[in-house]
PDB file of N, CA and C in Angstrom:
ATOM      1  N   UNK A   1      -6.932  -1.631 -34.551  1.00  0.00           N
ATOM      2  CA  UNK A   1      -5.838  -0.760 -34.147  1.00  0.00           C
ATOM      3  C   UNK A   1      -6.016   0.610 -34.789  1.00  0.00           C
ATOM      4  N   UNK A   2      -5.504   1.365 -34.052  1.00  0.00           N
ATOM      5  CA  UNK A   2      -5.062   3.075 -34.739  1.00  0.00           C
ATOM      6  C   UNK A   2      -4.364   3.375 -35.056  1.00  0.00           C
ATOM      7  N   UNK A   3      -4.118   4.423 -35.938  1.00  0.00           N
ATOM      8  CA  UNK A   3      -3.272   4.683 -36.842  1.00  0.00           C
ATOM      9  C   UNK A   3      -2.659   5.925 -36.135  1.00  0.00           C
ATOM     10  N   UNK A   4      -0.885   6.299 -36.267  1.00  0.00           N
ATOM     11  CA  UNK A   4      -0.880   7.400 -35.681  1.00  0.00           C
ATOM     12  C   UNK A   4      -1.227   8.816 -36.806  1.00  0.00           C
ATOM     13  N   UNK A   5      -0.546  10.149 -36.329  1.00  0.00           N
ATOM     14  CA  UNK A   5      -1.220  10.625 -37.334  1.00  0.00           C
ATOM     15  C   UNK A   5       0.078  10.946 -38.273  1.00  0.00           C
ATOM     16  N   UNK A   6       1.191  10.713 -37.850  1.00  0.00           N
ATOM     17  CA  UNK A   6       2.502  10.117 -39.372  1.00  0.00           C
ATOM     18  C   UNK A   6       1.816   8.951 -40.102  1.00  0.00           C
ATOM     19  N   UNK A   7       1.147   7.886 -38.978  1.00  0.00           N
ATOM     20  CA  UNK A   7       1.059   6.874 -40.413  1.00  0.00           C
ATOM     21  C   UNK A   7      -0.219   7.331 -41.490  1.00  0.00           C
ATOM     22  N   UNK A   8      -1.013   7.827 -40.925  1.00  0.00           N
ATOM     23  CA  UNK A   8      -2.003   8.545 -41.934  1.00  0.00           C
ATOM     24  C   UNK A   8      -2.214   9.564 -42.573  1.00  0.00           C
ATOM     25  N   UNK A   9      -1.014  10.324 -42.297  1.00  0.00           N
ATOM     26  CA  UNK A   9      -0.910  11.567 -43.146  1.00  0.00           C
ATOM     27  C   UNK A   9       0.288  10.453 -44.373  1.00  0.00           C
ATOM     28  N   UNK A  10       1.248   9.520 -43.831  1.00  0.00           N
ATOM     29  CA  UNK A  10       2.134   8.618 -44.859  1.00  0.00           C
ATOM     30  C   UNK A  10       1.397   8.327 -45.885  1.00  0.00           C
ATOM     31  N   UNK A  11       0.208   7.597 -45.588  1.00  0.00           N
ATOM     32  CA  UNK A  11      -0.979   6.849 -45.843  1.00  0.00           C
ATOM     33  C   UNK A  11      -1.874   7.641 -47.312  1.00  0.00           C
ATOM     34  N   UNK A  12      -2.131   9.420 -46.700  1.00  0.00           N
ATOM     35  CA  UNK A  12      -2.524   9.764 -47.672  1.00  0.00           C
ATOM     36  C   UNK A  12      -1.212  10.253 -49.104  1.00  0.00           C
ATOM     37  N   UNK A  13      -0.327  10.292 -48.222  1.00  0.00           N
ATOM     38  CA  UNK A  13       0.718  10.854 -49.647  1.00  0.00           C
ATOM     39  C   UNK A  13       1.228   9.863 -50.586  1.00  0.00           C
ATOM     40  N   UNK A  14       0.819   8.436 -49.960  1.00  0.00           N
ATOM     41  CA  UNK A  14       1.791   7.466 -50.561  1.00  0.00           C
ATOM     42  C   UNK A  14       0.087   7.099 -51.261  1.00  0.00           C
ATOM     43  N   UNK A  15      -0.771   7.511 -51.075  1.00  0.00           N
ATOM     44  CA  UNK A  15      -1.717   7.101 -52.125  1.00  0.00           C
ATOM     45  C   UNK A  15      -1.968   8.935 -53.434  1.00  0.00           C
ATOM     46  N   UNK A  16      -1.266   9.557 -53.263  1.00  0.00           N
ATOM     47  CA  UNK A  16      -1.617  10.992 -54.160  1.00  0.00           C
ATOM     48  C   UNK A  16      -2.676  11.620 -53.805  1.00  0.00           C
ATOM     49  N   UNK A  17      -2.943  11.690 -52.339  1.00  0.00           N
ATOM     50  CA  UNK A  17      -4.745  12.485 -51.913  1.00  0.00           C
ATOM     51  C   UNK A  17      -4.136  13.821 -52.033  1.00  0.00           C
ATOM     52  N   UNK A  18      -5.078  14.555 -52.870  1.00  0.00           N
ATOM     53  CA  UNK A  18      -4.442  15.615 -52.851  1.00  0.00           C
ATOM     54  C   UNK A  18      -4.894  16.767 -51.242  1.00  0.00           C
ATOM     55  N   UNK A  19      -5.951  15.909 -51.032  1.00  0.00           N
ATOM     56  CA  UNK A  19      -6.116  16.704 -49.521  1.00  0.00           C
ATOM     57  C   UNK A  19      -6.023  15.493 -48.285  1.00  0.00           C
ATOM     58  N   UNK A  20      -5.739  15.756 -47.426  1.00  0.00           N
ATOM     59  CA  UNK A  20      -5.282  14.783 -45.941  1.00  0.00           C
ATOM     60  C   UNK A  20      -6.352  15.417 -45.036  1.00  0.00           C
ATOM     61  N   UNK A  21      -7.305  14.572 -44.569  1.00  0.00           N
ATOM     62  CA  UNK A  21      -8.064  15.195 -43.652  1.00  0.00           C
ATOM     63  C   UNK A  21      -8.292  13.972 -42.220  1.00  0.00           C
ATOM     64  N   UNK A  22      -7.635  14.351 -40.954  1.00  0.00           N
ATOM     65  CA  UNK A  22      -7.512  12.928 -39.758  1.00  0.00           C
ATOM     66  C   UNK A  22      -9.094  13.371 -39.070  1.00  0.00           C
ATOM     67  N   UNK A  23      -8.730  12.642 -38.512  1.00  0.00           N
ATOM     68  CA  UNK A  23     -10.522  12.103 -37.205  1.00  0.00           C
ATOM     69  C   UNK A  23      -9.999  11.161 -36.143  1.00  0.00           C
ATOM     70  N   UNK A  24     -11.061  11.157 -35.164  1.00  0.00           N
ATOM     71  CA  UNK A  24     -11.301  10.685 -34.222  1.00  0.00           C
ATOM     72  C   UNK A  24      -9.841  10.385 -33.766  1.00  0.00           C
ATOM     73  N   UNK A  25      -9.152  11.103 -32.347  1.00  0.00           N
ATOM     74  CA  UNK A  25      -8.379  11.601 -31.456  1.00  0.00           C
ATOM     75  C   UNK A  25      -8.941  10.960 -30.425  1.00  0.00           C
ATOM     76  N   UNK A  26      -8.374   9.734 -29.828  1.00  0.00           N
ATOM     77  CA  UNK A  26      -8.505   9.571 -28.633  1.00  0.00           C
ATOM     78  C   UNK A  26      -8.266  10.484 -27.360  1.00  0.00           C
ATOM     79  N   UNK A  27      -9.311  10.398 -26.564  1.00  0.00           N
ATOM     80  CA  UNK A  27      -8.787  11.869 -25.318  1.00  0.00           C
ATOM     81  C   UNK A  27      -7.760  10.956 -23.970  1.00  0.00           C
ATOM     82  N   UNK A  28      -8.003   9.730 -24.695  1.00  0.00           N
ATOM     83  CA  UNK A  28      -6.696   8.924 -23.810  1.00  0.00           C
ATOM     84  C   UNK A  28      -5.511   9.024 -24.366  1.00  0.00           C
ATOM     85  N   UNK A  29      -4.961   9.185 -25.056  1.00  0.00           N
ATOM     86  CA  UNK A  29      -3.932   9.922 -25.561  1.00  0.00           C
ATOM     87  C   UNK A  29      -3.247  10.906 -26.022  1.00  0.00           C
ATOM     88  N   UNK A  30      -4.700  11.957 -26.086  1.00  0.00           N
ATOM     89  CA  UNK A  30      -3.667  13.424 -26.725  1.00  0.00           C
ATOM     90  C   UNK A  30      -5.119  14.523 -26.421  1.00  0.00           C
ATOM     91  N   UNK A  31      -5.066  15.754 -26.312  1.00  0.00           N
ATOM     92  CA  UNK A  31      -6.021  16.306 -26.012  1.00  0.00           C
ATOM     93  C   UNK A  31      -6.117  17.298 -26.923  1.00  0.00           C
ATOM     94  N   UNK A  32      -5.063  17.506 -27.571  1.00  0.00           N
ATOM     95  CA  UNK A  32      -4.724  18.253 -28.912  1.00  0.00           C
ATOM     96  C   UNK A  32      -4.027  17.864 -29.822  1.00  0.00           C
ATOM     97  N   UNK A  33      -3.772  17.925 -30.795  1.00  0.00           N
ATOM     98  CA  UNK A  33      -2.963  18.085 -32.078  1.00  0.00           C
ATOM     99  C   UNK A  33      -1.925  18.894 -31.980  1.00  0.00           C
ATOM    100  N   UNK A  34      -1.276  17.833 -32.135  1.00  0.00           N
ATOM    101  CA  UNK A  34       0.517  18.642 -32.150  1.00  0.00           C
ATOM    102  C   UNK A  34       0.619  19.395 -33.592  1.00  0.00           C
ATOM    103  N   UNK A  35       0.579  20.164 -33.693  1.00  0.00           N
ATOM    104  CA  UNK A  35       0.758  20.778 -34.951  1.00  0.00           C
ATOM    105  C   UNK A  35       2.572  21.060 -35.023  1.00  0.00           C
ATOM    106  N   UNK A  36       3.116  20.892 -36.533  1.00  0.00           N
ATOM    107  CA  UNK A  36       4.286  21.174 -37.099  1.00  0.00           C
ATOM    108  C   UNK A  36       4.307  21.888 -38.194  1.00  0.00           C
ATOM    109  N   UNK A  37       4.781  22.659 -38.621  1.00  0.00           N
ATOM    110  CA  UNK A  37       5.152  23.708 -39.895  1.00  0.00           C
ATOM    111  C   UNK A  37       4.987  22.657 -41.085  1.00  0.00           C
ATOM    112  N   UNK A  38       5.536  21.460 -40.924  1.00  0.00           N
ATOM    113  CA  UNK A  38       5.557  20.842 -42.800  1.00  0.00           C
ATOM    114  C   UNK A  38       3.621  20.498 -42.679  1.00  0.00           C
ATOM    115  N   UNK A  39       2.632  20.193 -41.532  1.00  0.00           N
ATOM    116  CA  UNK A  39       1.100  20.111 -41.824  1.00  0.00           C
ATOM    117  C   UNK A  39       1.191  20.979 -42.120  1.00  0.00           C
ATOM    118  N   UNK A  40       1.196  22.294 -41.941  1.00  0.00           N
ATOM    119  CA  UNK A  40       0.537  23.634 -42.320  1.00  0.00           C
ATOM    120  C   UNK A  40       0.618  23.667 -43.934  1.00  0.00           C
ATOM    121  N   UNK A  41       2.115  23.158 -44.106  1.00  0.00           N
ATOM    122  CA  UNK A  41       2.593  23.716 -45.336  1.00  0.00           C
ATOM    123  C   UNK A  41       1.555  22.410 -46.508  1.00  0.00           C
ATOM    124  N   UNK A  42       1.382  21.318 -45.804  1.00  0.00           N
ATOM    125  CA  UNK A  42       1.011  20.289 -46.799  1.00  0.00           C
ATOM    126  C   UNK A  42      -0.415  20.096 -46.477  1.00  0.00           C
ATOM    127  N   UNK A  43      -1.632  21.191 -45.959  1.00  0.00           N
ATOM    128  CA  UNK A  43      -2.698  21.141 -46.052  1.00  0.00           C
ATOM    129  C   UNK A  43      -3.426  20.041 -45.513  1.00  0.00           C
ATOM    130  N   UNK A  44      -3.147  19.611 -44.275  1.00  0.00           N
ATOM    131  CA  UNK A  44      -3.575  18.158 -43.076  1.00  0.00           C
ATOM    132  C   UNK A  44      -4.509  18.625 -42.569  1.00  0.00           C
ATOM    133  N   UNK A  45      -5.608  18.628 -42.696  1.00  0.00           N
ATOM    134  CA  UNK A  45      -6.833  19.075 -41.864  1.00  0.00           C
ATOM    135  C   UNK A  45      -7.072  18.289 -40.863  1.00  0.00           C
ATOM    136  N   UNK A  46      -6.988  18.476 -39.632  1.00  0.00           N
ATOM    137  CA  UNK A  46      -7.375  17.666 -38.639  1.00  0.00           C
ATOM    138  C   UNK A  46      -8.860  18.480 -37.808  1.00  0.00           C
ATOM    139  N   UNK A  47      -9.570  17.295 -37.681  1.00  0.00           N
ATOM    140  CA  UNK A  47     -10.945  17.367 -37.567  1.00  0.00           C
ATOM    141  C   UNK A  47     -11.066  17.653 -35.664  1.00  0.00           C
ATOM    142  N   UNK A  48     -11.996  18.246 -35.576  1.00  0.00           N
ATOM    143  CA  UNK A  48     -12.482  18.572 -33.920  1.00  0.00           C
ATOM    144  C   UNK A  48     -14.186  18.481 -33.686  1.00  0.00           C
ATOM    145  N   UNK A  49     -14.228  18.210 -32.400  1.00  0.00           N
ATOM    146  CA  UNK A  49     -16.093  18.369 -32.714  1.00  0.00           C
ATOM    147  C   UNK A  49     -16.750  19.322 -32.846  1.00  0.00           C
ATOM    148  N   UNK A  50     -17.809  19.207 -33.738  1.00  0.00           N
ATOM    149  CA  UNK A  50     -18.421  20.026 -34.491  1.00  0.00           C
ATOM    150  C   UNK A  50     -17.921  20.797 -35.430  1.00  0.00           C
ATOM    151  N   UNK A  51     -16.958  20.297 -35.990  1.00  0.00           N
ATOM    152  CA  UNK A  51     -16.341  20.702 -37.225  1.00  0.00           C
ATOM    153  C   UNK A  51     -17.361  21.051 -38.245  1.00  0.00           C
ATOM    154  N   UNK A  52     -17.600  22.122 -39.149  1.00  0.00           N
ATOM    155  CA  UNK A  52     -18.417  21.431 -40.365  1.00  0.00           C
ATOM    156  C   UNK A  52     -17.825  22.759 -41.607  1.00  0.00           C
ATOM    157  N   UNK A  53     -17.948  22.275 -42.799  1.00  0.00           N
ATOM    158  CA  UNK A  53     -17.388  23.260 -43.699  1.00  0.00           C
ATOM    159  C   UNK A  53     -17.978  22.397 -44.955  1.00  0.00           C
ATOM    160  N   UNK A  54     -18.323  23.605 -46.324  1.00  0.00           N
ATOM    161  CA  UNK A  54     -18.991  23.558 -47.420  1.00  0.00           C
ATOM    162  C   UNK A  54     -17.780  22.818 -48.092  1.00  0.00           C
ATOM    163  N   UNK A  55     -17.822  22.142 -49.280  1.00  0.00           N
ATOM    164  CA  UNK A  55     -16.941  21.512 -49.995  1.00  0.00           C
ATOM    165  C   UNK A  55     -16.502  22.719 -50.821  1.00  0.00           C
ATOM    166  N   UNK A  56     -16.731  23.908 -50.865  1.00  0.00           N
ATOM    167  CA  UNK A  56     -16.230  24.822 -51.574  1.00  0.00           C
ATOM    168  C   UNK A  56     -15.068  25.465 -50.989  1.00  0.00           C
ATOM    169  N   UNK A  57     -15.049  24.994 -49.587  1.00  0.00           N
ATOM    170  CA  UNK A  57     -14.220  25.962 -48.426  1.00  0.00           C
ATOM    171  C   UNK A  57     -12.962  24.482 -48.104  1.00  0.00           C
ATOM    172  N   UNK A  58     -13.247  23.756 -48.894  1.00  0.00           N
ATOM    173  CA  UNK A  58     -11.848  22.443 -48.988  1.00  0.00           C
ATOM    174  C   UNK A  58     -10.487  22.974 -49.085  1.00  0.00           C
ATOM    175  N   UNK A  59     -10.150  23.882 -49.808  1.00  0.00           N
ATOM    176  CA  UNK A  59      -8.934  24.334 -50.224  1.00  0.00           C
ATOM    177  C   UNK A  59      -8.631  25.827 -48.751  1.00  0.00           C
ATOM    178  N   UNK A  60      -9.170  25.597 -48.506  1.00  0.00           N
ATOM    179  CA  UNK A  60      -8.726  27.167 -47.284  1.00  0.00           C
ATOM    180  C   UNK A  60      -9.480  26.705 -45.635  1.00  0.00           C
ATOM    181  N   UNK A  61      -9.959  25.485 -45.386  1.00  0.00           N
ATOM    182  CA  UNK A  61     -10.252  24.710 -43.990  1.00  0.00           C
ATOM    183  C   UNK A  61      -9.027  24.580 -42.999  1.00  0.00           C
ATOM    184  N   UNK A  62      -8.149  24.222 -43.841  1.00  0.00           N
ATOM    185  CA  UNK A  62      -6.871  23.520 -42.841  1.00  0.00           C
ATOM    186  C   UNK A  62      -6.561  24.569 -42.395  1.00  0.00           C
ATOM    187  N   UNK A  63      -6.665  25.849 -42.581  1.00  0.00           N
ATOM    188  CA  UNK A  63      -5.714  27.203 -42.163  1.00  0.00           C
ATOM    189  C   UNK A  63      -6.406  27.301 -40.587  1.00  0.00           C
ATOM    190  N   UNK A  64      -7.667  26.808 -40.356  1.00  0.00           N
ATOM    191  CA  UNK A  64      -8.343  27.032 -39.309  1.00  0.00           C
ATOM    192  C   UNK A  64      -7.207  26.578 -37.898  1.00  0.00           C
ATOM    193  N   UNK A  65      -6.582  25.352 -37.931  1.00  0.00           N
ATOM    194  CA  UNK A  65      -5.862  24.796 -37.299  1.00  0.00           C
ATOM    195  C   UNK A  65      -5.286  25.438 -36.855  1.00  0.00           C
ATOM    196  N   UNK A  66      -4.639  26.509 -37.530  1.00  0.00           N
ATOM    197  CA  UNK A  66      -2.825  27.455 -37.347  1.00  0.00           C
ATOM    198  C   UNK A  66      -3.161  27.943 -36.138  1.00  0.00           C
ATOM    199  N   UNK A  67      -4.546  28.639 -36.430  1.00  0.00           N
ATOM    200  CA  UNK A  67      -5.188  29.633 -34.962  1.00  0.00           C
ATOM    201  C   UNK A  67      -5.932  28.721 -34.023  1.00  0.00           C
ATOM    202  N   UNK A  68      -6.693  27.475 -34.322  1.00  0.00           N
ATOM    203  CA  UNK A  68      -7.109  27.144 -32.903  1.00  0.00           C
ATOM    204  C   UNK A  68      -6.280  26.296 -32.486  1.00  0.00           C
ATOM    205  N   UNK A  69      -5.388  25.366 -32.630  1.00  0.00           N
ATOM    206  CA  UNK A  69      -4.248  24.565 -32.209  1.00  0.00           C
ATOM    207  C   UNK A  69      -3.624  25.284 -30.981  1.00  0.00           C
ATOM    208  N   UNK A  70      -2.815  26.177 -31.070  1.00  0.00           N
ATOM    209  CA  UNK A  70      -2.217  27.092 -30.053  1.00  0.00           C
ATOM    210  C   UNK A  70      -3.233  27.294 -29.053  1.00  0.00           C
ATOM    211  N   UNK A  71      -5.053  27.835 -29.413  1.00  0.00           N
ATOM    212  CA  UNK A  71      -5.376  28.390 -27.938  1.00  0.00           C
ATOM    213  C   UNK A  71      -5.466  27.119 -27.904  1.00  0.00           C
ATOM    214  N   UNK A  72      -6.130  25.639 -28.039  1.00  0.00           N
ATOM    215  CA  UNK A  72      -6.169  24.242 -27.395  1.00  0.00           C
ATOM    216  C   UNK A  72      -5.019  23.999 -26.311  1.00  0.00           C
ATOM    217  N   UNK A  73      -3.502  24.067 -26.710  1.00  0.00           N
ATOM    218  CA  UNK A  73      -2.494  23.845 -26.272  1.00  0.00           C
ATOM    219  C   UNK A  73      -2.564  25.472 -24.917  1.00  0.00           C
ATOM    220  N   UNK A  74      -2.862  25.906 -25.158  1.00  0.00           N
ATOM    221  CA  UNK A  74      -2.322  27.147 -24.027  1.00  0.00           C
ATOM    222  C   UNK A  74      -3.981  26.995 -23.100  1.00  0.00           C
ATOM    223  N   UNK A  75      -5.001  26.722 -23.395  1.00  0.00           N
ATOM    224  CA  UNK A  75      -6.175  25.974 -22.636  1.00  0.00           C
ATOM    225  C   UNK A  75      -5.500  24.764 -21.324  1.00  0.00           C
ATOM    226  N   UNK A  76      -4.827  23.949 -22.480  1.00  0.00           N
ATOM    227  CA  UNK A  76      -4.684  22.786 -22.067  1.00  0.00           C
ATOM    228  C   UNK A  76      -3.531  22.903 -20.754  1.00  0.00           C
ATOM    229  N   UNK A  77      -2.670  23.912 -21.031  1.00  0.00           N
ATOM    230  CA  UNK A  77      -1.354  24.386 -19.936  1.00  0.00           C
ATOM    231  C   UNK A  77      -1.951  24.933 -18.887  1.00  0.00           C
ATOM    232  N   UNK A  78      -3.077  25.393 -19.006  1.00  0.00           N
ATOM    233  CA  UNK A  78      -3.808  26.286 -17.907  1.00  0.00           C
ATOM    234  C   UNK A  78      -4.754  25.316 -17.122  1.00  0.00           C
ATOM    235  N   UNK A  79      -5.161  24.127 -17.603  1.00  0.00           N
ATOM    236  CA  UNK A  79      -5.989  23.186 -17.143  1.00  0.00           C
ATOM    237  C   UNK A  79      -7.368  23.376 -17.231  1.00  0.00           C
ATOM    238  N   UNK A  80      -7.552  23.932 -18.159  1.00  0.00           N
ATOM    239  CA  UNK A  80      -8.804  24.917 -18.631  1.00  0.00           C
ATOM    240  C   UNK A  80     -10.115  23.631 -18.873  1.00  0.00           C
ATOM    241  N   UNK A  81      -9.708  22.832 -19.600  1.00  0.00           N
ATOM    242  CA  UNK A  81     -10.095  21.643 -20.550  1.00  0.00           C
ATOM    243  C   UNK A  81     -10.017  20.292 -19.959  1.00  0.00           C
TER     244      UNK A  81
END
């Protein structure tokens, strides 16, 4: 089974990760990431393909989301994708 991404962002806080990073998005269920203001604020990196980033760039990755989330979602309204 899969996890949604409340139970695995639950998952990492109720274990103290100090970083939350999700994967593998079924395209049978969602074609983007719903993004909400409390991920932004609590550093949830959610992964896309061909993601890749230095372990030095851990602390400033998740910000990537803020800006491509929206064009995904306004792609996705247009039927672009």
């Amino acid at each position: 089974m899969h996890s949604t991404f409340d139970e695995g962002i639950k998952l990492g806080k109720d274990n103290c990760c100090s970083k939350i990073g999700l994967t593998h998005f079924s395209p049978r269920y969602i074609k983007f990431v719903p993004m909400r203001d409390d991920y932004y604020k609590d550093e949830i990196l959610f992964s896309h393909d061909f993601l890749s980033f230095k372990l030095s760039q851990l602390n400033t990755v998740h910000q990537y989301s803020q800006i491509f989330t929206p064009i995904m979602e306004q792609l996705e309204k247009d039927e672009v994708i």
